[in-house]
N, C-alpha and C. Protein backbone atom coordinates (compact mmCIF):
# COMPACT_ATOMS: atom_id res chain seq x y z
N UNK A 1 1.88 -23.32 7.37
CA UNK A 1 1.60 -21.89 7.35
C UNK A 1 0.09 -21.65 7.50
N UNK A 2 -0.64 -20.46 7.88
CA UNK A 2 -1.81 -20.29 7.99
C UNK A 2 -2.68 -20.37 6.23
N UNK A 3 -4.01 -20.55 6.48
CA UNK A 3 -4.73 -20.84 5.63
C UNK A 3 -4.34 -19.76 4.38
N UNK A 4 -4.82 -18.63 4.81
CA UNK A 4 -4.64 -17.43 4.17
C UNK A 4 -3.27 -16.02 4.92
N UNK A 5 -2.72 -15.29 3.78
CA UNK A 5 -1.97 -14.39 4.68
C UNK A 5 -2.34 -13.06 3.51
N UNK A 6 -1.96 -12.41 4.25
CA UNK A 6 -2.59 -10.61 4.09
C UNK A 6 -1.58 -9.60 3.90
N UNK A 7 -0.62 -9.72 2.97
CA UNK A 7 0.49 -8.82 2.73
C UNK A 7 0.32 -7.46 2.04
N UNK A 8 0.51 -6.23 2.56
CA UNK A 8 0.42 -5.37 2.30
C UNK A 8 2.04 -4.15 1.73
N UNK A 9 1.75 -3.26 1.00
CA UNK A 9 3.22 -2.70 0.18
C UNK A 9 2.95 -1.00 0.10
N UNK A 10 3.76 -0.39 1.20
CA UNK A 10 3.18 0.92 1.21
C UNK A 10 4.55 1.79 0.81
N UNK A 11 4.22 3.14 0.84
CA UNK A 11 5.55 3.58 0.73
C UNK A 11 5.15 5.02 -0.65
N UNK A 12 5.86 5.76 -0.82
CA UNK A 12 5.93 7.09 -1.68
C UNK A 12 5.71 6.16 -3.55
N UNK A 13 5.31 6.67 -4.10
CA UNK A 13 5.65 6.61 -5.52
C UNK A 13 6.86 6.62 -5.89
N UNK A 14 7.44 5.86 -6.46
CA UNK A 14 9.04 5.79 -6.45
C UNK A 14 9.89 4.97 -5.24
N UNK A 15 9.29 4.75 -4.83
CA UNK A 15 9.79 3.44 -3.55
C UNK A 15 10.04 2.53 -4.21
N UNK A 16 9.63 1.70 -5.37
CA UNK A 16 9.87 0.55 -5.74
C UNK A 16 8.82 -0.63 -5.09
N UNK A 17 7.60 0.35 -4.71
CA UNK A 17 6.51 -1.36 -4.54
C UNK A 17 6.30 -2.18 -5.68
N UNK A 18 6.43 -1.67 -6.74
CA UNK A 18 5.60 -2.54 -8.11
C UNK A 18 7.22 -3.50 -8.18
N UNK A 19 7.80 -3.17 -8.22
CA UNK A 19 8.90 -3.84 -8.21
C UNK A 19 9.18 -5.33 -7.22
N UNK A 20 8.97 -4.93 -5.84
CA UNK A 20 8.78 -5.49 -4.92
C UNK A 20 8.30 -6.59 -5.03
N UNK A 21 6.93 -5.96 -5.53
CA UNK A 21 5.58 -7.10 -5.15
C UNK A 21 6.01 -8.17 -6.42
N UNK A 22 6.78 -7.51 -7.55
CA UNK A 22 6.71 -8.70 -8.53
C UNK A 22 7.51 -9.59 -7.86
N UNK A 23 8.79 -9.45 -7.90
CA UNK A 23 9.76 -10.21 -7.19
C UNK A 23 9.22 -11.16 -6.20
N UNK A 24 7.60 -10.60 -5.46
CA UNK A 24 7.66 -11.52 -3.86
C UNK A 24 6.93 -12.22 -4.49
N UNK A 25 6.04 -11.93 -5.51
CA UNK A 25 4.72 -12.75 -6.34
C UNK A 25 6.24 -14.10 -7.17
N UNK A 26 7.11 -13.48 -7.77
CA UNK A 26 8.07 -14.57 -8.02
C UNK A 26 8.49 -15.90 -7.35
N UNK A 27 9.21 -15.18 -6.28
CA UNK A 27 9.41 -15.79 -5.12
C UNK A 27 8.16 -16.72 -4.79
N UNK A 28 7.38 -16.59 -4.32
CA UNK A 28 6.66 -17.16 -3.78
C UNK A 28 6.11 -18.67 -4.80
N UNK A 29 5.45 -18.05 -6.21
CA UNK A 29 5.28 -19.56 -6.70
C UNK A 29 6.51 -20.19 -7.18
N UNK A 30 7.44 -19.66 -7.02
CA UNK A 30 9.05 -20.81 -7.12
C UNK A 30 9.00 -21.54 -5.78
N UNK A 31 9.03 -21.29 -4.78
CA UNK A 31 8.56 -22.31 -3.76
C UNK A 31 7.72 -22.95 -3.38
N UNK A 32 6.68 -23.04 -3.73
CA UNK A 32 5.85 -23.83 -3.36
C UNK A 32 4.46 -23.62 -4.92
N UNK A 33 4.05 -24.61 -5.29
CA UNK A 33 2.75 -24.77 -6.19
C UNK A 33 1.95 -24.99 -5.13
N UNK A 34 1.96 -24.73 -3.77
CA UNK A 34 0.34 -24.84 -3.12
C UNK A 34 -0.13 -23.51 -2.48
N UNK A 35 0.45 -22.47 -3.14
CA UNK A 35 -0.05 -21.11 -2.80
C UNK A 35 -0.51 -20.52 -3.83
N UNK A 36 -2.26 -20.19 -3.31
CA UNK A 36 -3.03 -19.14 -4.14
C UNK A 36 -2.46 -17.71 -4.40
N UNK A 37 -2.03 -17.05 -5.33
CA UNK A 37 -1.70 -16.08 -5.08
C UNK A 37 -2.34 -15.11 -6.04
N UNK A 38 -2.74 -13.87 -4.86
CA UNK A 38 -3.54 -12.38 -6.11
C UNK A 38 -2.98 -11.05 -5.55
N UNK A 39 -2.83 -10.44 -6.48
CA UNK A 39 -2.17 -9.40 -6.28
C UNK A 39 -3.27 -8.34 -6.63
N UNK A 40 -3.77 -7.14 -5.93
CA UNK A 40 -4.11 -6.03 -5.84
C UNK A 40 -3.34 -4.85 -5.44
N UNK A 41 -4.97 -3.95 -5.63
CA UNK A 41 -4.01 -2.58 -5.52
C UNK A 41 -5.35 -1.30 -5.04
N UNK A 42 -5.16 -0.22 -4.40
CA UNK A 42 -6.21 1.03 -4.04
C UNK A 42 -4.90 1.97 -4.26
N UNK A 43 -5.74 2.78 -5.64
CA UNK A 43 -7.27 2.84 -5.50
C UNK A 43 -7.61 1.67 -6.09
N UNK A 44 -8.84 1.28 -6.51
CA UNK A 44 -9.30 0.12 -7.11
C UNK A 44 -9.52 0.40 -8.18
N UNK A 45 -10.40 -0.29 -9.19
CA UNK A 45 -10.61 -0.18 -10.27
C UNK A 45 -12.18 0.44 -10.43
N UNK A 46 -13.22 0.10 -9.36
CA UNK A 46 -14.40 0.38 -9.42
C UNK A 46 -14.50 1.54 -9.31
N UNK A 47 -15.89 1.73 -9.34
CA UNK A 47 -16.21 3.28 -9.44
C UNK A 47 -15.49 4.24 -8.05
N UNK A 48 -15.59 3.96 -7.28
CA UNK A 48 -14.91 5.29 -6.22
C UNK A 48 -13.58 5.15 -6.71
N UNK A 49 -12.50 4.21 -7.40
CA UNK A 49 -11.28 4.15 -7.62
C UNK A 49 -11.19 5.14 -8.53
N UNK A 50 -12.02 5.37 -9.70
CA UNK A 50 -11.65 5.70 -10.99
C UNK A 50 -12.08 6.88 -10.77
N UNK A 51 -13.04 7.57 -9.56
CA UNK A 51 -13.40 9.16 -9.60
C UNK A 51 -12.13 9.70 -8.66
N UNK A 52 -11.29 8.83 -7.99
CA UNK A 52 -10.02 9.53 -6.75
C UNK A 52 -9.37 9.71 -8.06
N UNK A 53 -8.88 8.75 -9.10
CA UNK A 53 -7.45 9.18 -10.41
C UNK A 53 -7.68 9.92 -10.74
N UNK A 54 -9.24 10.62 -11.31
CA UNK A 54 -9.86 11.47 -11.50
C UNK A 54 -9.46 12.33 -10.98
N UNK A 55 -9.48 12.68 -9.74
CA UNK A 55 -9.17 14.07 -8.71
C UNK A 55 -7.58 14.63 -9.14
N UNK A 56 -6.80 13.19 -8.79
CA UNK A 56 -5.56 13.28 -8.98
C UNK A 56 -4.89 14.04 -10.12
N UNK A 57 -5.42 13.50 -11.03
CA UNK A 57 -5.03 13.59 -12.09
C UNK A 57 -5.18 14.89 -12.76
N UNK A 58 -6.58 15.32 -12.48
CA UNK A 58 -6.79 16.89 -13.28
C UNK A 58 -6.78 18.05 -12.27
N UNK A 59 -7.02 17.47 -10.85
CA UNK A 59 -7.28 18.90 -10.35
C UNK A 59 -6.31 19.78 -9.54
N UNK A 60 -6.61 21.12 -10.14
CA UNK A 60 -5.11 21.81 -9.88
C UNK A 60 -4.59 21.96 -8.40
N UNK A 61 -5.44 21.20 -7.28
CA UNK A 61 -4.81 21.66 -6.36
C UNK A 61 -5.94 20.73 -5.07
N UNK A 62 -5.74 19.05 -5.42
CA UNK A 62 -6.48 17.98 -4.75
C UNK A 62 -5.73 18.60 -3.25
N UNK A 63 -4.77 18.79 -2.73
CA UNK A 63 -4.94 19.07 -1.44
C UNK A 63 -6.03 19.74 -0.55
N UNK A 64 -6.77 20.65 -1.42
CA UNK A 64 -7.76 21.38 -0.37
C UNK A 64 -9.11 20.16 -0.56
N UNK A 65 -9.23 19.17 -1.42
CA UNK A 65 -10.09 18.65 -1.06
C UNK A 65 -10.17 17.13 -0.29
N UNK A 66 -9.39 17.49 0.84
CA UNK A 66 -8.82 15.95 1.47
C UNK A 66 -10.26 15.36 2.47
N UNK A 67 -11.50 15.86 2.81
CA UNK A 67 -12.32 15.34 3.20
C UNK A 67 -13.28 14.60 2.17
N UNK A 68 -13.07 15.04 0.86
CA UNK A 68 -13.71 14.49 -0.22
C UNK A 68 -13.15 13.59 -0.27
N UNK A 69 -11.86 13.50 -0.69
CA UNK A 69 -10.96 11.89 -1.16
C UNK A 69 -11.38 11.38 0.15
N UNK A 70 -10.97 11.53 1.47
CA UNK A 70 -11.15 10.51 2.54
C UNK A 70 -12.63 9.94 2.52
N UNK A 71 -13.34 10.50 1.70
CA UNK A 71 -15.12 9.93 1.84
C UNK A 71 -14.76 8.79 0.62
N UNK A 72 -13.79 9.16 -0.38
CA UNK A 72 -13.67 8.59 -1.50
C UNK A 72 -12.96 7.55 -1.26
N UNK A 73 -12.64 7.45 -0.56
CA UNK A 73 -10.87 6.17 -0.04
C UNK A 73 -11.73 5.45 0.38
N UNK A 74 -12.20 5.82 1.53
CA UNK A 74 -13.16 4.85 2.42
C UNK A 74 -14.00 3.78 1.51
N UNK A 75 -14.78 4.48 0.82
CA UNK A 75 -16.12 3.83 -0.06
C UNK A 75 -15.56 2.90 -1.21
N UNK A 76 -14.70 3.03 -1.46
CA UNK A 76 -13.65 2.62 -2.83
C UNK A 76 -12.80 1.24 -1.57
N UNK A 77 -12.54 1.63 -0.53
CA UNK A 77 -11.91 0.66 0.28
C UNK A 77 -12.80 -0.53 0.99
N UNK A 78 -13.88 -0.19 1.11
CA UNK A 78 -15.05 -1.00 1.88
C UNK A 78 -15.36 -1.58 0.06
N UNK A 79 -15.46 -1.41 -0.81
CA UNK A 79 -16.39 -2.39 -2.41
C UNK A 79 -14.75 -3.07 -1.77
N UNK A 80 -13.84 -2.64 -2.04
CA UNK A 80 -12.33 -3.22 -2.39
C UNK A 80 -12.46 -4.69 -1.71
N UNK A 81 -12.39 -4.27 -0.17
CA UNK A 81 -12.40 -5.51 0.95
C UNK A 81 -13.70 -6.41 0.09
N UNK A 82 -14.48 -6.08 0.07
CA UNK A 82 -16.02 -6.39 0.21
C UNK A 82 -15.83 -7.38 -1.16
N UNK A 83 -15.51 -7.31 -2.09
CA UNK A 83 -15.99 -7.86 -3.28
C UNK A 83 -14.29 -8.53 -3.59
N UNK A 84 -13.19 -7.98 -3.50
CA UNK A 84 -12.09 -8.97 -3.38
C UNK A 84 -11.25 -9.42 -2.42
N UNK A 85 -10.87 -8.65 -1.77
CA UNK A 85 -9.79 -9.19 -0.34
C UNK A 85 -11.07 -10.30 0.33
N UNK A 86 -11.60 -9.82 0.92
CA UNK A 86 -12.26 -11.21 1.85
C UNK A 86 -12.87 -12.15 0.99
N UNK A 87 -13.11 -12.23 0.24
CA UNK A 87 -13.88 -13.33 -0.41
C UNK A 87 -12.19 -14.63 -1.33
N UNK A 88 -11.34 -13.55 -1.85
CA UNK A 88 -10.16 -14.02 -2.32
C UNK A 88 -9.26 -14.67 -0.59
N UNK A 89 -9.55 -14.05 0.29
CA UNK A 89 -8.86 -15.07 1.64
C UNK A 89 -10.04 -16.28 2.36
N UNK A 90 -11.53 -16.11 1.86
CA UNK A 90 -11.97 -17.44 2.69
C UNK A 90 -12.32 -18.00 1.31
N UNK A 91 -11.86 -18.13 0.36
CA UNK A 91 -12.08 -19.17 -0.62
C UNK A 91 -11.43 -20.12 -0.39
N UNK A 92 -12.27 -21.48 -0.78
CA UNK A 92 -11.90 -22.71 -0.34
C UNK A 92 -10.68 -22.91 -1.76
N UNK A 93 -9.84 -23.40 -1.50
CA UNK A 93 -8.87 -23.68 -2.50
C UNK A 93 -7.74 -25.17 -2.46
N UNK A 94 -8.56 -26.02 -1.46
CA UNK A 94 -8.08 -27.36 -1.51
C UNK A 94 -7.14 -27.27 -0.61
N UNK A 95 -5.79 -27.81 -0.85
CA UNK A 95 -5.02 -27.43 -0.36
C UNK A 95 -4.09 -26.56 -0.24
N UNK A 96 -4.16 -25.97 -1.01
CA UNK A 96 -3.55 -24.50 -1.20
C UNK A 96 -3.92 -22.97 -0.01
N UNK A 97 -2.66 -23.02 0.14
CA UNK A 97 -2.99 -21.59 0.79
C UNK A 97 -3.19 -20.39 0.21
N UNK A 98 -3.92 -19.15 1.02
CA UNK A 98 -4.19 -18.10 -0.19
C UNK A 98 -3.28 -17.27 0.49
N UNK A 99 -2.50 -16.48 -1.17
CA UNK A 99 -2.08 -14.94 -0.26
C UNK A 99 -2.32 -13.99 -1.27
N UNK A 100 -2.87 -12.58 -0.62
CA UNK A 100 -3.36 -11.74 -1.74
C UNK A 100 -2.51 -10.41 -1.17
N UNK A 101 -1.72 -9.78 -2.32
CA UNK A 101 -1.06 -8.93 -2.33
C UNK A 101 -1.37 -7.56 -2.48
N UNK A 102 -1.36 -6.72 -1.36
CA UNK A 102 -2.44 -4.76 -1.84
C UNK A 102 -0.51 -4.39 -1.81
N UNK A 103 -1.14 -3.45 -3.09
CA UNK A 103 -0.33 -2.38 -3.12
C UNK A 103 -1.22 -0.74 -2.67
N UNK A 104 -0.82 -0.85 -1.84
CA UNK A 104 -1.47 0.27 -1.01
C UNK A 104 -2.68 -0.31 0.15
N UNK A 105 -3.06 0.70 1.02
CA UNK A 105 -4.63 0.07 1.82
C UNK A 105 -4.18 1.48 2.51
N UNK A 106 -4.86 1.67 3.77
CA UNK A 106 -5.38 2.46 4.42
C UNK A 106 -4.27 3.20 5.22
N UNK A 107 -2.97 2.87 5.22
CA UNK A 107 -2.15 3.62 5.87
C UNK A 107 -2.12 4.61 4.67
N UNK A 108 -2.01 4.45 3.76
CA UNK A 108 -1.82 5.40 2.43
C UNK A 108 -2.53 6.52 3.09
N UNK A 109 -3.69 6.40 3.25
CA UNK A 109 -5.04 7.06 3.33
C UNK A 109 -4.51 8.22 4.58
N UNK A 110 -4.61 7.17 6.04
CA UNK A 110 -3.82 7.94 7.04
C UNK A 110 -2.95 8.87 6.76
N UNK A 111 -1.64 8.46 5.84
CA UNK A 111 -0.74 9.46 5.71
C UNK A 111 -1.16 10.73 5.02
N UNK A 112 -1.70 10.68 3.61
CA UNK A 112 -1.98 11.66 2.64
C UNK A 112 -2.85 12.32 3.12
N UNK A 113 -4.08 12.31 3.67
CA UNK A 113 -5.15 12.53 4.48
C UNK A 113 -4.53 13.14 5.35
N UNK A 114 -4.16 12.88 6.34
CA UNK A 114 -3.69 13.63 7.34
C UNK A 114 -2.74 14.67 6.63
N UNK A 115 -1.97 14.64 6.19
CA UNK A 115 -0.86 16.03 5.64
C UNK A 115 -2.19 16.96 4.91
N UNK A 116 -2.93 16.45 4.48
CA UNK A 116 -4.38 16.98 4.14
C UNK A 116 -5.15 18.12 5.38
N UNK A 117 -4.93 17.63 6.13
CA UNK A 117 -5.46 18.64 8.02
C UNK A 117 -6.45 17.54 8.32
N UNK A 118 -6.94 16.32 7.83
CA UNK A 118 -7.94 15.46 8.52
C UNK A 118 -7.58 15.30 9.35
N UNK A 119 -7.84 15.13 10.79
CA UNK A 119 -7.15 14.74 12.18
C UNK A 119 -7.43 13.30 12.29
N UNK A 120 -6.15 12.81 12.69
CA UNK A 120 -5.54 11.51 13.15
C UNK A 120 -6.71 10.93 13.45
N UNK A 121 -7.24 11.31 14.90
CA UNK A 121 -8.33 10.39 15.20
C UNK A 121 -9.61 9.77 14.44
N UNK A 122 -9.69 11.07 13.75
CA UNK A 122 -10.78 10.92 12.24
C UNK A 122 -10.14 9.33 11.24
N UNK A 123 -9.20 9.60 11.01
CA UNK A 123 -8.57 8.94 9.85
C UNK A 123 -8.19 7.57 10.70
N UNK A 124 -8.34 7.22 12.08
CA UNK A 124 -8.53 5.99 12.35
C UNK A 124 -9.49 5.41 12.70
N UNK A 125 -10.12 6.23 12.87
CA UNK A 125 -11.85 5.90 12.96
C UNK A 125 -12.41 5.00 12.05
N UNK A 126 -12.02 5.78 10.78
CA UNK A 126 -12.45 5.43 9.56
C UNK A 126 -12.18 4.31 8.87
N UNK A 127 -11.20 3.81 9.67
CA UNK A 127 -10.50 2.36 9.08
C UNK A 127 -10.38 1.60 10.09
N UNK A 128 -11.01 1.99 10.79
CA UNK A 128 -10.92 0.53 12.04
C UNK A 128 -11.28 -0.73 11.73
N UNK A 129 -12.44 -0.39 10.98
CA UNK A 129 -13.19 -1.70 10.75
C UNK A 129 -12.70 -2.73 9.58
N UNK A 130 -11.73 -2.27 9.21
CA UNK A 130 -10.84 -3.17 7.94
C UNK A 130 -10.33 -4.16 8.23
N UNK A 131 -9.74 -5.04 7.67
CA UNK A 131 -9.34 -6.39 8.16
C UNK A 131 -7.82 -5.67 8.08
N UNK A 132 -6.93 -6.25 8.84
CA UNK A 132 -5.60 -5.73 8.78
C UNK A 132 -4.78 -6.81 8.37
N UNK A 133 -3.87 -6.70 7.81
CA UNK A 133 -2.67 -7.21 6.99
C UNK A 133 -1.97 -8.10 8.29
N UNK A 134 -1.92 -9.67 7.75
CA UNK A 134 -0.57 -9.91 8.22
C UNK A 134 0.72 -9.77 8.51
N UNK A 135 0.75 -8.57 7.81
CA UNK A 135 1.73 -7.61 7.72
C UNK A 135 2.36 -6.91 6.05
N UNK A 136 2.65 -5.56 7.03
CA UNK A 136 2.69 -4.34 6.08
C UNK A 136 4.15 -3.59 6.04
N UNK A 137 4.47 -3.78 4.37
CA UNK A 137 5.67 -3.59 4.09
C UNK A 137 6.05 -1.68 4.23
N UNK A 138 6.47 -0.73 4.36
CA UNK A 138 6.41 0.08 4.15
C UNK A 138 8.15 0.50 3.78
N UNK A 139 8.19 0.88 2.34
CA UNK A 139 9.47 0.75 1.82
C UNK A 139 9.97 2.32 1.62
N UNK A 140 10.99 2.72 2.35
CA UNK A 140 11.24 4.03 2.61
C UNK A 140 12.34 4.28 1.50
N UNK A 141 12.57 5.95 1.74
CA UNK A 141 13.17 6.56 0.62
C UNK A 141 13.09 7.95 0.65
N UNK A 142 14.44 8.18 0.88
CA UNK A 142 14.22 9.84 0.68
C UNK A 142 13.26 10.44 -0.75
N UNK A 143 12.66 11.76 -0.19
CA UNK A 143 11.90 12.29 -0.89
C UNK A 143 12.70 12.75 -2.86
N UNK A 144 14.07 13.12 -2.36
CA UNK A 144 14.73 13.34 -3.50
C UNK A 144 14.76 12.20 -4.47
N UNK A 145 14.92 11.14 -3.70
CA UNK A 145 14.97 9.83 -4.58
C UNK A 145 14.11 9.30 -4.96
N UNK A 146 12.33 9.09 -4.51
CA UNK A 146 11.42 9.22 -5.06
C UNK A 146 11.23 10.08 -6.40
N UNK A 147 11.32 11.12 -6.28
CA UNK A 147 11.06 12.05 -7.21
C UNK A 147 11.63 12.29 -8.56
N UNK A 148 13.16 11.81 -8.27
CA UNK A 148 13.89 11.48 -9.61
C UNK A 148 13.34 10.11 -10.36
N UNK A 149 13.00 9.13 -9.43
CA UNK A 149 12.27 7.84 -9.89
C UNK A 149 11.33 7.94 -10.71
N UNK A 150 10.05 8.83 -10.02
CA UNK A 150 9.15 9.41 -10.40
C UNK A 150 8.81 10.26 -12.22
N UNK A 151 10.02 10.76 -11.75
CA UNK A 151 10.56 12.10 -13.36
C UNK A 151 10.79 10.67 -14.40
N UNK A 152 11.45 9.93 -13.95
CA UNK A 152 11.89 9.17 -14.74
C UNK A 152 10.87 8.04 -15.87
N UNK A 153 9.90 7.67 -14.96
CA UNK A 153 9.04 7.01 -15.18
C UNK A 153 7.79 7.85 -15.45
N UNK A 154 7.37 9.11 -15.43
CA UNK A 154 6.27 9.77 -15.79
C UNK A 154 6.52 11.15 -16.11
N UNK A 155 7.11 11.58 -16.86
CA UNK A 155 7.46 13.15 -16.76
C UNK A 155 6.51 14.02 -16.61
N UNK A 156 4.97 13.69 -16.57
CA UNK A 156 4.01 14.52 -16.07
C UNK A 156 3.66 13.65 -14.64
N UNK A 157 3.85 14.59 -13.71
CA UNK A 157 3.47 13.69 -12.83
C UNK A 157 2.11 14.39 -11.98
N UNK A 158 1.40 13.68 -10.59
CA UNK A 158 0.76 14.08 -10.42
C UNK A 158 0.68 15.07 -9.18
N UNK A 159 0.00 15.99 -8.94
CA UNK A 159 -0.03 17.05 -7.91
C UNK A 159 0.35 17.21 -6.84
N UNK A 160 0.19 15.71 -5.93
CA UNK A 160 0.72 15.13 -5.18
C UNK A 160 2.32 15.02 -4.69
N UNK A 161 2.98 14.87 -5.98
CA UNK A 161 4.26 14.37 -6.13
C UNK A 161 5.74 15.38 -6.33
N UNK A 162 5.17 16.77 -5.41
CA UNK A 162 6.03 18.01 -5.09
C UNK A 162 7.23 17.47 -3.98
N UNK A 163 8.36 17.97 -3.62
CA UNK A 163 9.21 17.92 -3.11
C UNK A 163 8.83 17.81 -1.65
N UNK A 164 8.42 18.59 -1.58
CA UNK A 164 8.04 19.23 0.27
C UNK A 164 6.75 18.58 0.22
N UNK A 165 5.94 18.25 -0.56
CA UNK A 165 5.15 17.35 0.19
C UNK A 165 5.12 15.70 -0.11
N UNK A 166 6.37 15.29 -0.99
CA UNK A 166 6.87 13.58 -0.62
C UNK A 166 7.64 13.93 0.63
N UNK A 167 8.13 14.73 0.87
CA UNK A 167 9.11 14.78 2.10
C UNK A 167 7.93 14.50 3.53
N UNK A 168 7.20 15.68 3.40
CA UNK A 168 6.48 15.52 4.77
C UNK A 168 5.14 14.54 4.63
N UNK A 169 4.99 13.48 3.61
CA UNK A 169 4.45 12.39 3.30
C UNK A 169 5.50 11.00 4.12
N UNK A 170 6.64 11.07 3.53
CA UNK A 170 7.56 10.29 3.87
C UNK A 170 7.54 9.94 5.74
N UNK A 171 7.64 11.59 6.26
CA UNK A 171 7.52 11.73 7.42
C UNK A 171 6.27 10.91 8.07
N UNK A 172 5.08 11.12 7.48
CA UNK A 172 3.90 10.77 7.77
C UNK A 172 3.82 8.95 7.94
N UNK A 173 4.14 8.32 6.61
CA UNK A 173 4.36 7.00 6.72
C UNK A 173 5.56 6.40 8.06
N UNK A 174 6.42 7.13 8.21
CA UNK A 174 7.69 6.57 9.12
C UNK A 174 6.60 6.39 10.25
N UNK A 175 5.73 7.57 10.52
CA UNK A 175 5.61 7.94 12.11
C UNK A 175 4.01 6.70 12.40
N UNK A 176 4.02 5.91 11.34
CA UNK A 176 2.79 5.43 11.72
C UNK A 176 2.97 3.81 12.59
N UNK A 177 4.08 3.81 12.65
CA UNK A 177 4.72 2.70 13.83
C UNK A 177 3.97 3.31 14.95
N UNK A 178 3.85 4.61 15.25
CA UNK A 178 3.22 4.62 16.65
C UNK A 178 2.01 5.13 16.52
N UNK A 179 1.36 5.38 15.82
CA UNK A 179 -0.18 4.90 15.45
C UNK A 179 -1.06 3.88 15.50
N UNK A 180 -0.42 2.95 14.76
CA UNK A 180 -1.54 2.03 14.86
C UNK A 180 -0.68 1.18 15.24
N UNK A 181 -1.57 -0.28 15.77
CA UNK A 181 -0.58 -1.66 16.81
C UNK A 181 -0.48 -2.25 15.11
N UNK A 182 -0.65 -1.97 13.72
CA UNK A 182 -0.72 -3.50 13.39
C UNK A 182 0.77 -3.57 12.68
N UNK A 183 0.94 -4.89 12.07
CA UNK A 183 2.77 -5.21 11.82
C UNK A 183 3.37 -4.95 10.78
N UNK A 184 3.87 -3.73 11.28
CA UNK A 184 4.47 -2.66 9.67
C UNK A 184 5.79 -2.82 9.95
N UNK A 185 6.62 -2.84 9.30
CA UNK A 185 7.97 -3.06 8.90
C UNK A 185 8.48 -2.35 7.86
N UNK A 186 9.20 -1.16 8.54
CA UNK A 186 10.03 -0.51 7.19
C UNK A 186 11.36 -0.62 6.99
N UNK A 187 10.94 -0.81 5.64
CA UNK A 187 12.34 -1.19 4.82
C UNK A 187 13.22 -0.03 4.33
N UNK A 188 14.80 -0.27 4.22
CA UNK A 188 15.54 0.65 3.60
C UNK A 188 15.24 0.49 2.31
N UNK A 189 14.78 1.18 1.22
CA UNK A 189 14.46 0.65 -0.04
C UNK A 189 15.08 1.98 -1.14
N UNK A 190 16.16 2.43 -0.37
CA UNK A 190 17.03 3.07 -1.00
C UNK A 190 18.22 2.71 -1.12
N UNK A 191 18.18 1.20 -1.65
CA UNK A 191 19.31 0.15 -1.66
C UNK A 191 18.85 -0.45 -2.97
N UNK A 192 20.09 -1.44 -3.45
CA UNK A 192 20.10 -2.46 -4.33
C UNK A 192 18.46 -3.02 -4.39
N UNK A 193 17.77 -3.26 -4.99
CA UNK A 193 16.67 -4.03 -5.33
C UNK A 193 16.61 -5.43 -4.83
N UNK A 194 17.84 -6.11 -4.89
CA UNK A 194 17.95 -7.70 -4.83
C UNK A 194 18.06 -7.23 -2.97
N UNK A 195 18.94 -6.09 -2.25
CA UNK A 195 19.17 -6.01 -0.75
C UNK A 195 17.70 -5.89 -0.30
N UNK A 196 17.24 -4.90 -0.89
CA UNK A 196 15.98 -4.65 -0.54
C UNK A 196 14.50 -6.08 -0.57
N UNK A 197 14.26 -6.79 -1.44
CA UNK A 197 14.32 -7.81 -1.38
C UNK A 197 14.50 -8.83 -0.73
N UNK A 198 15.70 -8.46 -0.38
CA UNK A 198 16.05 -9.95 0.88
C UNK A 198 15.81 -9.31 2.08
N UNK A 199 15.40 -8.15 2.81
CA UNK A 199 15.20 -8.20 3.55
C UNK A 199 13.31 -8.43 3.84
N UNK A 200 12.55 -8.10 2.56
CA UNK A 200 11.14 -8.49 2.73
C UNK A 200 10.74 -9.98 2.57
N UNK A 201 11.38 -10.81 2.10
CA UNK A 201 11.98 -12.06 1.76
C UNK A 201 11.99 -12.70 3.01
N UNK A 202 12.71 -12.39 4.37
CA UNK A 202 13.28 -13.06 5.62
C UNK A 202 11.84 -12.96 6.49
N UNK A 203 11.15 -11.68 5.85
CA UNK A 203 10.06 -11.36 6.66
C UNK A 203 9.14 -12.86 6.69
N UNK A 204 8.60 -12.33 5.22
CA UNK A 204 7.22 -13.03 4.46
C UNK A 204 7.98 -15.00 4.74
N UNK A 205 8.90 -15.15 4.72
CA UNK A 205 9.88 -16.26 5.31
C UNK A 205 9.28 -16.91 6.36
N UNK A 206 9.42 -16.08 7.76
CA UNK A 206 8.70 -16.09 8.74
C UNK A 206 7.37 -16.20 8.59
N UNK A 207 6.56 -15.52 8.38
CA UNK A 207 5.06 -15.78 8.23
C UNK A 207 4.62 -17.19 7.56
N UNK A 208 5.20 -18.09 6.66
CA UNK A 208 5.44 -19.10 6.00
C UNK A 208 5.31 -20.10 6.63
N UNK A 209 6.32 -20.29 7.70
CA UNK A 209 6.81 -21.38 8.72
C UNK A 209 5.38 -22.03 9.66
């Protein structure tokens, strides 16, 4: 398999990435003890991460400020790459291969951003220069079913996480197959957990070989 691989986990709140990623983080050191494995996540933890939860979290109405967060995504995404993704894929690690796991990266950005009014071309501009994923899971789900997930697991939830706009979010992630060339794969992830699973499983399988 290659030295390092670049797996990425996109998809609505309530998709079941955290879920996912444990299972593939499972998976993975049951087969083999010669894979490095780290799991991340954006926003990050550093400072541009902790002023976007910030936004999220208190302000009554983060949609009108989608050129702010996109200044905020960006800057929070460049420390992100900068200080863990690339340094965690060219670390020397013997024989071991590395794989580092984002829950989330820059399609996030694309989608939310854009339902925001940032224009497309803007919002790929802005991420060109990122290293791109060996490939990117994007785990679909009707908006209704998100949202009950959602209720379930946070009964305050955040501003973001309205009906009509997981719906035309949802929309946003589907349509980014013809956006950008890099290798996104969406999953039915409004299935069994273990179905869902085996089909990211056959993927990351492939990349292995």
């Amino acid at each position: 398999m290659a030295k390092s691989l670049f797996i990425v986990f996109e998809g609505l709140d309530g998709s079941g990435k955290g879920e996912m990623i444990k299972r593939l983080c499972g998976y993975l050191s049951a087969i083999s003890a010669n894979l490095n494995i780290r799991v991340t996540a954006e926003p990050s933890s550093g400072v541009y991460g902790k002023k976007i939860r910030e936004i999220l979290q208190k302000d009554r109405n983060p949609k009108s400020r989608g050129a702010e967060l996109l200044d905020l995504y960006v800057k929070d995404r460049k420390e992100h790459v900068e200080k863990e993704i690339t340094p965690f894929l060219k670390a020397e690690s013997g024989n071991k291969a590395t794989v580092i796991i984002c829950d989330r990266y820059y399609y996030s950005t694309i989608a939310y951003q854009g339902l925001q009014g940032i224009p497309i071309k803007e919002l790929l501009e802005k991420n060109n220069d990122f290293p791109k994923p060996d490939i990117a899971f994007i785990l679909d789900v009707p908006a209704e079913v998100a949202l009950q997930r959602i209720s379930r697991a946070r009964p305050k939830t955040e501003k973001f996480e309205e009906i009509k706009f997981l719906a035309g979010l949802r929309n946003a992630f589907l349509s980014l197959q013809g956006k950008v060339q890099d290798n996104l794969k969406i999953i039915d992830a409004d299935r069994e957990p273990e179905k869902v699973f085996e089909d990211i499983k056959k993927e990351v399988d492939a990349l292995l070989k």
